[in-house]
Protein backbone atom coordinates (compact mmCIF):
# COMPACT_ATOMS: atom_id res chain seq x y z
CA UNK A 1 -30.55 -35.68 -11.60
CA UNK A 2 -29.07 -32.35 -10.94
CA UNK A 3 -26.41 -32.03 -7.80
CA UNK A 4 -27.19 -30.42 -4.38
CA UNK A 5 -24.43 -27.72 -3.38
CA UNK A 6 -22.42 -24.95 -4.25
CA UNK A 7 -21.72 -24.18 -8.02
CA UNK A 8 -18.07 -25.17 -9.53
CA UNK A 9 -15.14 -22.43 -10.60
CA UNK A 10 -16.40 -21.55 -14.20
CA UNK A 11 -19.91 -22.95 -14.29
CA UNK A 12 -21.06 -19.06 -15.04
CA UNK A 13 -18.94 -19.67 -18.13
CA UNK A 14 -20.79 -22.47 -19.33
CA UNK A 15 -24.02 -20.43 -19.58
CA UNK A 16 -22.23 -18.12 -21.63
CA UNK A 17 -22.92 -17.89 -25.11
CA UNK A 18 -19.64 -18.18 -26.96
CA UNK A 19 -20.69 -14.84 -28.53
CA UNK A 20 -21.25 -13.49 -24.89
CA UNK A 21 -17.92 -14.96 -24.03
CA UNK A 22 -15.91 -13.72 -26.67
CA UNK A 23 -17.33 -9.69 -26.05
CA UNK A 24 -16.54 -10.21 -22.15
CA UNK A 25 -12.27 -11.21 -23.41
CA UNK A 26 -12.60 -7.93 -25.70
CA UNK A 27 -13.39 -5.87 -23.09
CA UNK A 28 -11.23 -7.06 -21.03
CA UNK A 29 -8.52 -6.68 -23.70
CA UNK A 30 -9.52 -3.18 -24.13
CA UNK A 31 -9.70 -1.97 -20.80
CA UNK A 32 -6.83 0.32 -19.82
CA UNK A 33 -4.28 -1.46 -17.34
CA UNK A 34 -3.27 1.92 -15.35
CA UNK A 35 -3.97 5.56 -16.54
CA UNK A 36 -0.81 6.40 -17.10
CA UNK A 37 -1.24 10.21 -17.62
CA UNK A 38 -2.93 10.13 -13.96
CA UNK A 39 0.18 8.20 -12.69
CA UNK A 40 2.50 10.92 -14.03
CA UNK A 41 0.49 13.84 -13.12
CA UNK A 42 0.39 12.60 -9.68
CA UNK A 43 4.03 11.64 -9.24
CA UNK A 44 4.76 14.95 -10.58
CA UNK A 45 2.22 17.19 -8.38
CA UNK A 46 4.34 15.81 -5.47
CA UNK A 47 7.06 16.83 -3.44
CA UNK A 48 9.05 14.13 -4.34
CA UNK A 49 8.53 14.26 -8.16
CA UNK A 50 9.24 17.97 -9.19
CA UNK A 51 12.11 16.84 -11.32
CA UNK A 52 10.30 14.27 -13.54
CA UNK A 53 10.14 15.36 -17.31
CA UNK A 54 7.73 13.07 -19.80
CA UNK A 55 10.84 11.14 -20.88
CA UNK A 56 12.28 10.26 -18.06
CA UNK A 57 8.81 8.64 -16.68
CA UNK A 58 8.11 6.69 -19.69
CA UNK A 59 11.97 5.26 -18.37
CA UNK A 60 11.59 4.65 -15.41
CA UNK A 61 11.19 1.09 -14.56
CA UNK A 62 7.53 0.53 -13.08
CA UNK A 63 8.33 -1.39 -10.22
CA UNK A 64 10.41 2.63 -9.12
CA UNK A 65 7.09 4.43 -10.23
CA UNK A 66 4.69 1.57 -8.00
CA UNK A 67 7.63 2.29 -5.09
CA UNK A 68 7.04 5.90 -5.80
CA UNK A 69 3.68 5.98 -5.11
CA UNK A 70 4.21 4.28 -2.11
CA UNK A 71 6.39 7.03 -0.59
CA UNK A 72 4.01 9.80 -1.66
CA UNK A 73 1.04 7.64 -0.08
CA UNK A 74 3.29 7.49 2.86
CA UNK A 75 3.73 10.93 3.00
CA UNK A 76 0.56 12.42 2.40
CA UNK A 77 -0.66 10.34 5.35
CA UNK A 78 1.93 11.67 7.46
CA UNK A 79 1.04 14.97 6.33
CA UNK A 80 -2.72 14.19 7.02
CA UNK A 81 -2.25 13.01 10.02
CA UNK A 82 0.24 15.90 11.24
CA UNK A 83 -2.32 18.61 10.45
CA UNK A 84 -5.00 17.04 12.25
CA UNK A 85 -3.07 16.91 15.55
CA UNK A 86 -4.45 19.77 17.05
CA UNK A 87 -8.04 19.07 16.01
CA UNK A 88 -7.78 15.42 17.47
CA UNK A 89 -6.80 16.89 20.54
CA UNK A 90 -9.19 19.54 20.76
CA UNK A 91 -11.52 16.69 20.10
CA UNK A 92 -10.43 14.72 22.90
CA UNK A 93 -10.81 18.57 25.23
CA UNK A 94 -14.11 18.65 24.12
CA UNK A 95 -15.80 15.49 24.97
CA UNK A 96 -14.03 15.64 28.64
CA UNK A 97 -16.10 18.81 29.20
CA UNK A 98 -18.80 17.58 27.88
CA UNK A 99 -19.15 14.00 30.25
CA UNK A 100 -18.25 17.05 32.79
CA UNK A 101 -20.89 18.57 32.17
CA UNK A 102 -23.28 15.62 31.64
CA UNK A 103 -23.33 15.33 35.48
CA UNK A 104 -22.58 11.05 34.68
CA UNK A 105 -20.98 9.44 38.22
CA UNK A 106 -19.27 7.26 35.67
CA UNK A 107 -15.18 7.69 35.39
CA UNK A 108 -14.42 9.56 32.31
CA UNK A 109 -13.55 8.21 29.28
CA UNK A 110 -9.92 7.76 28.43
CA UNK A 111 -9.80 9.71 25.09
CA UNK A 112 -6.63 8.91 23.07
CA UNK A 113 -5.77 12.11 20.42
CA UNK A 114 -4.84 9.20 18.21
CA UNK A 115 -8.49 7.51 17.76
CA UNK A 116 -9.62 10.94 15.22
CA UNK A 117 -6.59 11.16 13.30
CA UNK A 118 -7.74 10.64 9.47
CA UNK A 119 -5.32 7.64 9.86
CA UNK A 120 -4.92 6.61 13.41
CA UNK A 121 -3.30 3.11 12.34
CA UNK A 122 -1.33 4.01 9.75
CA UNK A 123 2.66 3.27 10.00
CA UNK A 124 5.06 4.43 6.90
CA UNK A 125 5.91 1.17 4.83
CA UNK A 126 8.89 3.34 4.22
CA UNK A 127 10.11 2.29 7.61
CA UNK A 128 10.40 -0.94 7.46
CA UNK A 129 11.75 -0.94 3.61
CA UNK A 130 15.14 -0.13 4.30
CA UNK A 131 15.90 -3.94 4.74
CA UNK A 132 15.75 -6.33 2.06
CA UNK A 133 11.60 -7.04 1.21
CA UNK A 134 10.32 -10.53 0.78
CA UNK A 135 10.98 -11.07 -2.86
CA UNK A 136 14.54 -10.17 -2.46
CA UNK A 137 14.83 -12.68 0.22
CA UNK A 138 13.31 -15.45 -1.58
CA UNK A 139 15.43 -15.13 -5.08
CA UNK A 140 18.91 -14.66 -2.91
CA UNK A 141 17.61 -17.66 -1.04
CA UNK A 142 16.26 -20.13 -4.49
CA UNK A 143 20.41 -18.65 -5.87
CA UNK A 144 21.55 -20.07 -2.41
CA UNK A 145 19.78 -23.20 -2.38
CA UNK A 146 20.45 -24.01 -5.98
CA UNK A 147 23.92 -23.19 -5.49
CA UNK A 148 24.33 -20.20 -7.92
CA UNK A 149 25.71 -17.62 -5.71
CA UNK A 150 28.41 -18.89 -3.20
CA UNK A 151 28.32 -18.59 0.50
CA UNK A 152 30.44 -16.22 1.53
CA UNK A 153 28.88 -13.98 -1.06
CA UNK A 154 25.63 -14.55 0.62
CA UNK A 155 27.38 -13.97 4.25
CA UNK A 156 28.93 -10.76 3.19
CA UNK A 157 25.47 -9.68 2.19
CA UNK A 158 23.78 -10.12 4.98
CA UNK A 159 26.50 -8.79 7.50
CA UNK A 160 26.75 -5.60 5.04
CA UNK A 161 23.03 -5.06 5.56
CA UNK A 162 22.90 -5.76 9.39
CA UNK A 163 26.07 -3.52 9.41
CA UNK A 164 24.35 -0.67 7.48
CA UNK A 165 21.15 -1.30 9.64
């Protein structure tokens, strides 16, 4: 008698041919993790990457390039977002005179410039990286805990990063 419910983790596996099974892992294997020359091109089409040559990419550590990104992300929507100023507010202009014209008793509509920017809830991650991220909390903290790094090491850490704060 077959079960009533929801199917387990892995039961598409099972009606898998191994043949099916082992074409699905080579594909995998042969897929391309990141396009690298895509990566490059784009670090160095931006304003912060004029300076990279071939050789020094293929050095630079990949948690810098994935941090790299991040800033030009940052900045492009900043950039987006700082050209469209004017046409946000003209937006805003716009539909006041039209409900003024629409003759409507109702109260206008409180139009914030903000609501048609391209990203009207973006905030820079750059801004808030200047402290210490979560990963970098949690290995100082396992050294702390397991007693590998003494401390007043640890103290002087944190004061000289809510000093330089």
């Amino acid at each position: 008698m077959a079960k009533v419910g929801g199917k387990r983790p892995g039961a598409r596996r099972a009606e898998l041919s191994p043949e099916q099974i082992l074409k699905d892992a080579e594909d995998t294997l042969r897929a391309p993790l990141a396009d690298w020359d895509a990566v490059y091109f784009r670090v160095r089409s931006s304003a912060i990457g004029g300076d990279f040559t071939p050789e020094r990419f293929l050095r630079t550590p990949i948690s810098t390039i994935r941090w790299l990104l991040r800033q030009i992300d940052d900045h492009d929507c900043a950039r987006a977002n700082t050209h469209s100023v004017t046409a946000a507010r003209l937006t805003g202009v716009l539909i006041q005179v039209a409900h003024g014209f629409s003759g409507s008793k109702r109260p206008a509509p409180k139009i914030q410039p903000r609501e048609f920017l391209p990203f009207p809830d973006w905030k820079p991650e750059a801004a808030t990286a200047d402290g210490p991220d979560a990963p970098t909390k949690f290995i100082l903290s396992e050294l702390v805990r397991t007693r590998q790094v003494p401390l007043h090491v640890y103290a002087a850490l944190a004061a000289s990063a809510s000093d330089s704060a």
